[in-house]
C-alpha atoms as a PDB file:
ATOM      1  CA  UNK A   1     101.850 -40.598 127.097  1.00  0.00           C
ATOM      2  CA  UNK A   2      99.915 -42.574 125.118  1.00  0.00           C
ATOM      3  CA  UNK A   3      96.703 -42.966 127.585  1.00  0.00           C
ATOM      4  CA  UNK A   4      96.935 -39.252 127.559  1.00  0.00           C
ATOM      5  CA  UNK A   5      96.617 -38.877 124.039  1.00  0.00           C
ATOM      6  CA  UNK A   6      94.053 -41.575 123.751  1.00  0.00           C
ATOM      7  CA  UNK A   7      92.127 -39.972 126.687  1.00  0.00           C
ATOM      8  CA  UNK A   8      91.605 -36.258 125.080  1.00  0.00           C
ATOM      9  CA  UNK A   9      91.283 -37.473 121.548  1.00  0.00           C
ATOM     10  CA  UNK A  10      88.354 -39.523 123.013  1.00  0.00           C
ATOM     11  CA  UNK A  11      87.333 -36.568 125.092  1.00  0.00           C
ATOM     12  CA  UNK A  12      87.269 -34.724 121.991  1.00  0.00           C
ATOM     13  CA  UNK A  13      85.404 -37.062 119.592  1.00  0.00           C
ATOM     14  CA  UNK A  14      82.709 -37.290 122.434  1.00  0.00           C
ATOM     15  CA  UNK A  15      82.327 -33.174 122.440  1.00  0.00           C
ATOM     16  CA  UNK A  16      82.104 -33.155 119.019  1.00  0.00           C
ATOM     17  CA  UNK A  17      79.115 -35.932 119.204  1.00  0.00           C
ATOM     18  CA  UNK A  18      77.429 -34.801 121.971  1.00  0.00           C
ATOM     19  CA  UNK A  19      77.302 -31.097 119.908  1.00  0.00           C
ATOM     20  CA  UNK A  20      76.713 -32.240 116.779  1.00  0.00           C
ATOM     21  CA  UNK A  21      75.693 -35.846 115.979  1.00  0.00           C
ATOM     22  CA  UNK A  22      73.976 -37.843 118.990  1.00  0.00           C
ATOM     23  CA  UNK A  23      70.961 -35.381 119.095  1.00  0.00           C
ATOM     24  CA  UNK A  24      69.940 -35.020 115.426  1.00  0.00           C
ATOM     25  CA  UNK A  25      70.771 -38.585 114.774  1.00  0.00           C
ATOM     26  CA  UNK A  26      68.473 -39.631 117.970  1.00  0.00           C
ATOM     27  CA  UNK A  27      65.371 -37.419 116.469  1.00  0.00           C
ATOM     28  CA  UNK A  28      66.260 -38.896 112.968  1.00  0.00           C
ATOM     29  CA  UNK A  29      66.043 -42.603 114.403  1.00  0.00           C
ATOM     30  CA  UNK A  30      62.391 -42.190 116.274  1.00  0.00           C
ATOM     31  CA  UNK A  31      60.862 -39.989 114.075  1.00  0.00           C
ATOM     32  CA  UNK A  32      59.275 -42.478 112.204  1.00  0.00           C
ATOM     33  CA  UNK A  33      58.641 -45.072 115.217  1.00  0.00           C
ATOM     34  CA  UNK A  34      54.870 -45.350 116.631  1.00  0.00           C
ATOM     35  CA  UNK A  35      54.828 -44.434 120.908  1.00  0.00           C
ATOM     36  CA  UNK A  36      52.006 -45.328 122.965  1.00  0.00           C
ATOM     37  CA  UNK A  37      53.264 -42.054 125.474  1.00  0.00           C
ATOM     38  CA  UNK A  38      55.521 -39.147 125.535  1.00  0.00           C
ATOM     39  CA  UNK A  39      57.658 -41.119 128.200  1.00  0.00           C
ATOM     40  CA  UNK A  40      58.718 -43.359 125.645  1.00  0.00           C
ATOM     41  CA  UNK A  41      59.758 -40.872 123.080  1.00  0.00           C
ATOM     42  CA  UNK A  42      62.117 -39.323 125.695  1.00  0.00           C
ATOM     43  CA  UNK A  43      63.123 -42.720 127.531  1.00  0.00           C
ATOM     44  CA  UNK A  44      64.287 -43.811 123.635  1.00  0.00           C
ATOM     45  CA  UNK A  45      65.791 -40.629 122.649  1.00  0.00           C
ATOM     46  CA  UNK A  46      67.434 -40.227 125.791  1.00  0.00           C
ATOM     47  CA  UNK A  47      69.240 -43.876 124.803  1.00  0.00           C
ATOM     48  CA  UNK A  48      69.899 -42.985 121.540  1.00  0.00           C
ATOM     49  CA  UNK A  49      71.419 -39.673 122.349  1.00  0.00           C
ATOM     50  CA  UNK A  50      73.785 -41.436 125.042  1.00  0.00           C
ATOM     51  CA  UNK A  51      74.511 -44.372 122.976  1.00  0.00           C
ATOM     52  CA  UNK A  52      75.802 -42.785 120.475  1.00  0.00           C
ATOM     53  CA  UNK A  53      78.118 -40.401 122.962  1.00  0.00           C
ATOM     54  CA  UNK A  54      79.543 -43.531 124.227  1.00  0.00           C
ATOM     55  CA  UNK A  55      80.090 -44.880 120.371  1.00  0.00           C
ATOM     56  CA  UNK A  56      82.020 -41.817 119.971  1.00  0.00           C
ATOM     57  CA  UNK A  57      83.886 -41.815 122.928  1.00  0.00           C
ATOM     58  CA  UNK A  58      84.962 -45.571 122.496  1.00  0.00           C
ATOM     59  CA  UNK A  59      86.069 -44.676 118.922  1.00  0.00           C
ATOM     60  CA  UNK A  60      87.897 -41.492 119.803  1.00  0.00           C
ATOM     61  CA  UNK A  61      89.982 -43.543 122.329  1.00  0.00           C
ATOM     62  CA  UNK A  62      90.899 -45.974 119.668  1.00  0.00           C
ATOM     63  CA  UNK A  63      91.622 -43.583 117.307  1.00  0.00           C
ATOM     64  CA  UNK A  64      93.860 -41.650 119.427  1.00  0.00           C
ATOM     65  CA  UNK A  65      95.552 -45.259 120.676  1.00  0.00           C
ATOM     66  CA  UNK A  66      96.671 -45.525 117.174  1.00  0.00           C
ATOM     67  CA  UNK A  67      97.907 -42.213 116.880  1.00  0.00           C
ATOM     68  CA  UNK A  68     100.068 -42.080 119.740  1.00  0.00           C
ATOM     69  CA  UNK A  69     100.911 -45.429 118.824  1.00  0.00           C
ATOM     70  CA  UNK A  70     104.488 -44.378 118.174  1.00  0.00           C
ATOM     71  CA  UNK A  71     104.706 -43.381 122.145  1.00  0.00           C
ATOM     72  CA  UNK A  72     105.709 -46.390 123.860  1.00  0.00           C
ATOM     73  CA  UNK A  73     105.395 -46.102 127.344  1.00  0.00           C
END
């Protein structure tokens, strides 16, 4: 039960990123940094944007492991 729990809280917390935070906080980080090309602006976005989806993700699941903490399998 408690993988369960930790698995759609995570799911969850990386919706609620991938809707809300990872893409304004990926234009906020380059916005100010000098490119050479427009391959680099969307190669470093593009990491941004998924780094922070996996940030989220990895603390969903350990938010929701300490929720269903009282689940022992």
């Amino acid at each position: 039960m408690r993988y369960i729990i930790s698995m759609v809280v995570a799911m969850a917390f990386a919706l609620i990123a991938i809707l809300f935070v990872s893409g304004p906080l990926a234009t906020w980080v380059i916005t100010d940094m000098p490119f050479e090309s427009p391959d680099d602006v969307a190669a470093w976005h593009a990491m941004i944007f998924m780094t922070g989806n996996l940030a989220a993700l990895i603390l969903g699941w350990m938010i929701g492991w300490v929720l269903a903490s009282r689940y022992l399998d």
